[in-house]
N, C-alpha and C. Protein backbone atom coordinates (compact mmCIF):
# COMPACT_ATOMS: atom_id res chain seq x y z
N UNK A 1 91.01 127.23 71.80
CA UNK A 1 91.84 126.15 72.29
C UNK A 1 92.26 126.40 73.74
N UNK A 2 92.88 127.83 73.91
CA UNK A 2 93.02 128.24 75.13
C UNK A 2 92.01 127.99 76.26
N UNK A 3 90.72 127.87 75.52
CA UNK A 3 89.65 127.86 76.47
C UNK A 3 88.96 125.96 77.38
N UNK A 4 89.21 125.34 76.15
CA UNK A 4 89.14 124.33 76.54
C UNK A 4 90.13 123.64 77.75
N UNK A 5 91.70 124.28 77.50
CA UNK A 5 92.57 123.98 78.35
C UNK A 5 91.86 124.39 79.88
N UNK A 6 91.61 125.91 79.67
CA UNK A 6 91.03 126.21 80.92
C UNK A 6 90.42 125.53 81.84
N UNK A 7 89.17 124.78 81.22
CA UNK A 7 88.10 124.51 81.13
C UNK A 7 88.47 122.70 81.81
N UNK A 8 88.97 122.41 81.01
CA UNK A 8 89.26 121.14 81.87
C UNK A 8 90.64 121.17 83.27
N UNK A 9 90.98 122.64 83.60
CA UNK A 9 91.58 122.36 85.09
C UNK A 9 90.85 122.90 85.85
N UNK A 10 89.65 124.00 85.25
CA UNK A 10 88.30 124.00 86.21
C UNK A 10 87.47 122.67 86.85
N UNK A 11 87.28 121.70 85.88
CA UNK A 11 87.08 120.45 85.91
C UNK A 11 87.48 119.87 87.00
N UNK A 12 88.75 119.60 86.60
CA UNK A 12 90.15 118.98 87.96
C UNK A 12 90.06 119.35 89.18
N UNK A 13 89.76 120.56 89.22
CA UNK A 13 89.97 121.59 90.76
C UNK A 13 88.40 121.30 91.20
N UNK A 14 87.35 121.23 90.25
CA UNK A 14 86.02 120.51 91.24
C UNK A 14 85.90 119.43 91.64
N UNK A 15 86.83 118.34 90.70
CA UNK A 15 86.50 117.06 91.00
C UNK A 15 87.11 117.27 92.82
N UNK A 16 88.44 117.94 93.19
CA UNK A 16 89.33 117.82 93.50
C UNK A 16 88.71 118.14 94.99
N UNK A 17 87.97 118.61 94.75
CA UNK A 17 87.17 119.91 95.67
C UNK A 17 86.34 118.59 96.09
N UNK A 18 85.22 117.97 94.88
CA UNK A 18 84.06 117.16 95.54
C UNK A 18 84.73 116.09 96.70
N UNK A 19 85.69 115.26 95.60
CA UNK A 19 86.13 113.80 96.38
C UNK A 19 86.89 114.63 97.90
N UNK A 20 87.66 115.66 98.06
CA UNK A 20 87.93 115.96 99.46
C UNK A 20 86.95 116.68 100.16
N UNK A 21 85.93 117.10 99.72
CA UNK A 21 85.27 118.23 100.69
C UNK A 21 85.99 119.87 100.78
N UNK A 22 87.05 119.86 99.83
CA UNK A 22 87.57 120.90 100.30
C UNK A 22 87.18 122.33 99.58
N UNK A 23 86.62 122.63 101.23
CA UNK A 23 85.68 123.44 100.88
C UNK A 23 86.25 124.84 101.69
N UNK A 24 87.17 124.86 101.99
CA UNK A 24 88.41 125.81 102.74
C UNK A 24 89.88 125.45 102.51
N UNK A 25 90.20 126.47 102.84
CA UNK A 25 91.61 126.47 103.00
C UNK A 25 92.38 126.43 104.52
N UNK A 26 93.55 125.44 104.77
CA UNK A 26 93.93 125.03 105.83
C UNK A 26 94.54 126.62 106.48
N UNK A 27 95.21 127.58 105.53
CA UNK A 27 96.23 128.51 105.87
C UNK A 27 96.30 129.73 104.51
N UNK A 28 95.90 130.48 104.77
CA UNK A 28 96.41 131.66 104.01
C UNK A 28 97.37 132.01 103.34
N UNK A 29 98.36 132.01 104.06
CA UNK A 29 99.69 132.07 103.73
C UNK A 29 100.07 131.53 101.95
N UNK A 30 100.88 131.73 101.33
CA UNK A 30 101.31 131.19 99.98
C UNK A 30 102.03 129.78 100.13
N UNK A 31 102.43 129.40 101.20
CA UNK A 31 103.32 128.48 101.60
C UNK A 31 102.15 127.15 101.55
N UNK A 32 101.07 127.88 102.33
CA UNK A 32 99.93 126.55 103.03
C UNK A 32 99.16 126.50 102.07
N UNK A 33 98.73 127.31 100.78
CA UNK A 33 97.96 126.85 100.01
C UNK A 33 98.86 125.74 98.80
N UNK A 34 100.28 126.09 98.88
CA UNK A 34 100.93 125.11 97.75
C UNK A 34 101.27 123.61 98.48
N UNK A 35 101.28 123.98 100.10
CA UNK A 35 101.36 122.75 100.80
C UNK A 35 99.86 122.19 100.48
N UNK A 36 98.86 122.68 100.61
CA UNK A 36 97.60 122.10 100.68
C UNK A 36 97.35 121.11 99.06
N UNK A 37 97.84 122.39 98.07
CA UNK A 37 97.21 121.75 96.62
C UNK A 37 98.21 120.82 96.04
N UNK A 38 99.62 120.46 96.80
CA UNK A 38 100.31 119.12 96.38
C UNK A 38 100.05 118.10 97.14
N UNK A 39 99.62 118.57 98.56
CA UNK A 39 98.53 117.13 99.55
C UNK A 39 97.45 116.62 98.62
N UNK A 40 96.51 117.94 98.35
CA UNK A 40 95.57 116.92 97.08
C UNK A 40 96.19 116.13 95.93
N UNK A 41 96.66 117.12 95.65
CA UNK A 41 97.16 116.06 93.78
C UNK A 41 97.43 114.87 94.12
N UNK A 42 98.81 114.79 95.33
CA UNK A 42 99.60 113.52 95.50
C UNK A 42 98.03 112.41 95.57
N UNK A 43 97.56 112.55 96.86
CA UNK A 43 96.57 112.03 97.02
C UNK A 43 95.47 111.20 96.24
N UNK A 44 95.03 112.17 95.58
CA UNK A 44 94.14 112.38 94.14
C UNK A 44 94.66 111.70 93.13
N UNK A 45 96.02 111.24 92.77
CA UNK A 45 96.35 110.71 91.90
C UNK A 45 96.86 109.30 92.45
N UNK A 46 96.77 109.05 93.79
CA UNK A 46 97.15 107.52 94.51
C UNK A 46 95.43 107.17 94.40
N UNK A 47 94.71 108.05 95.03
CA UNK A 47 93.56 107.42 94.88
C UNK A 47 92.79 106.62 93.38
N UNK A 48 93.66 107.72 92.49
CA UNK A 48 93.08 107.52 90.79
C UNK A 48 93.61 106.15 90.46
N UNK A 49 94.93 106.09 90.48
CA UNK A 49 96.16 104.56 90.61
C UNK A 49 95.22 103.55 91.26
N UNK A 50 94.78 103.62 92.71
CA UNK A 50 93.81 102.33 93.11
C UNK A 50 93.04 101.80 92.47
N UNK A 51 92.03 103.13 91.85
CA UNK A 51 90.74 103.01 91.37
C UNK A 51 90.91 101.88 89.94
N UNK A 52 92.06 102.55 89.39
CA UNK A 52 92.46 101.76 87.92
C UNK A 52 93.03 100.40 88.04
N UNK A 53 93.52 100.36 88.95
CA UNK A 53 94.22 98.81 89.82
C UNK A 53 93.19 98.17 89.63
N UNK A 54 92.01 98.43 90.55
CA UNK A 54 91.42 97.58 91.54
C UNK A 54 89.84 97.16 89.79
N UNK A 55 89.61 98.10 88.82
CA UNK A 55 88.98 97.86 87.88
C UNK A 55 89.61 97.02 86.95
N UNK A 56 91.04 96.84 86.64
CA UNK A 56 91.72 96.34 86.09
C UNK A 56 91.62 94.79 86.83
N UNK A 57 91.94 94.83 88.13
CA UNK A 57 91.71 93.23 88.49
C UNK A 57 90.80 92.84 88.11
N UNK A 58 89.25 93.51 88.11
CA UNK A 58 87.96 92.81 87.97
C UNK A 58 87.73 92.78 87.23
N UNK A 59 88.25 93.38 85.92
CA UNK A 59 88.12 92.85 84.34
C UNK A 59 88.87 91.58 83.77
N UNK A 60 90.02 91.34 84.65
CA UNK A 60 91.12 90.13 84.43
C UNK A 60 90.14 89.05 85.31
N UNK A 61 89.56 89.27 86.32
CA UNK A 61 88.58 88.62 86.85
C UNK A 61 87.69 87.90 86.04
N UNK A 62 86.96 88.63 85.23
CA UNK A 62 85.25 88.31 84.66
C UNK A 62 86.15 87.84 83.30
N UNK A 63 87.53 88.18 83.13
CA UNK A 63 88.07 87.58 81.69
C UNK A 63 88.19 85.96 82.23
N UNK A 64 88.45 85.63 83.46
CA UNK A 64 89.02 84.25 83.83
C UNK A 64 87.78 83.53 84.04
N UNK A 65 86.61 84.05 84.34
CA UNK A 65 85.66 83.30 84.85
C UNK A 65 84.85 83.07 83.51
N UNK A 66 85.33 84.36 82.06
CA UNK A 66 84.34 84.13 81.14
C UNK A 66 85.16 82.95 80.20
N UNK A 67 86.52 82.87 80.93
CA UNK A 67 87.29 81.53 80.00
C UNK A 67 86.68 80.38 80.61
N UNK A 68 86.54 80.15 81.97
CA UNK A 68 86.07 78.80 82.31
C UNK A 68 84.72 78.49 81.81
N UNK A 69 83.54 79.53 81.78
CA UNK A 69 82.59 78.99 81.31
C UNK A 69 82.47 78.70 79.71
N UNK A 70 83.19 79.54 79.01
CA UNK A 70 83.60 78.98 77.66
C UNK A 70 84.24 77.45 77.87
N UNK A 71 85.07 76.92 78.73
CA UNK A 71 85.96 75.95 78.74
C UNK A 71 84.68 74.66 79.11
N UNK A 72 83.81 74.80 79.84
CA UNK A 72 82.49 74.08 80.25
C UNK A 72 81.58 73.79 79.39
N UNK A 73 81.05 74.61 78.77
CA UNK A 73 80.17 74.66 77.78
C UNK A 73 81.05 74.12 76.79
N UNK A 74 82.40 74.34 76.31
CA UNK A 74 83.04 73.10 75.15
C UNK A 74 82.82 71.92 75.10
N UNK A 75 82.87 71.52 76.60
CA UNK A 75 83.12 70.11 77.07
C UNK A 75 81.60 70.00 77.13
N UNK A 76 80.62 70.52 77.57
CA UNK A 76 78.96 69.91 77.42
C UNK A 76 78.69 69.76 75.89
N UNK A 77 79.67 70.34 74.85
CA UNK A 77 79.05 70.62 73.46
C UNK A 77 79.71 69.24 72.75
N UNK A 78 81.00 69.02 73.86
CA UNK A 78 81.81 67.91 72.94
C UNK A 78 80.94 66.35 73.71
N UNK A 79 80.77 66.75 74.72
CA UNK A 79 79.97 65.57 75.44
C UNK A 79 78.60 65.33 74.32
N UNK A 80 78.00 66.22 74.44
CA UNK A 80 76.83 66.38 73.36
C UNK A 80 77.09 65.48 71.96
N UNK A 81 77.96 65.98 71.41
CA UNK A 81 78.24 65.72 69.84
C UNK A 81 78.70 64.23 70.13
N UNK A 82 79.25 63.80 70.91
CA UNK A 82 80.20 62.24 71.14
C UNK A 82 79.02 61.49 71.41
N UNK A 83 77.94 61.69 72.61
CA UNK A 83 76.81 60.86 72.52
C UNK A 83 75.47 60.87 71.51
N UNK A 84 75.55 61.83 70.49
CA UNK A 84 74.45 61.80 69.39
C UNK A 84 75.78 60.78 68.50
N UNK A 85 76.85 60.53 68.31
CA UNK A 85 77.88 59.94 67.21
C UNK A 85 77.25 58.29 68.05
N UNK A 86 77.08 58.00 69.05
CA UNK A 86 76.83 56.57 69.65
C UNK A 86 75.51 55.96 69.11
């Protein structure tokens, strides 16, 4: 169990690594690496917030556009059915 925990903040710290490039450290010091790894997180987790925003609109999107063409095709089906009743 212990290991899996591990295992997925190895995960975190590559993703963390790919999306910045960070591929050094700004400062040695103990000060500049905890300044550095709360610049990522903050970051990393505004960027994550967009990402879920901006997928979330475009699913409320393709939900509105898949109501109108449902709402079209009613009306061609009711048009349909009203002129075979003539």
């Amino acid at each position: 169990m212990l290991y899996a925990y591990r295992w997925q903040i190895e995960l975190f710290f590559r993703s963390i690594k790919r999306t910045f490039h960070a591929l050094h450290l700004w400062s040695h010091s103990e000060r500049g690496i905890e300044t550095q790894f709360y610049l990522y997180m903050i970051v990393y987790l505004l960027l994550l917030h967009f990402k879920q925003s901006l997928i979330q609109e475009h699913n409320q999107e393709q939900a509105g556009n898949l109501k109108q063409l449902e709402e079209i095709s009613s009306h061609k089906n009711q048009r349909l059915n009203s002129e075979k009743t003539i």
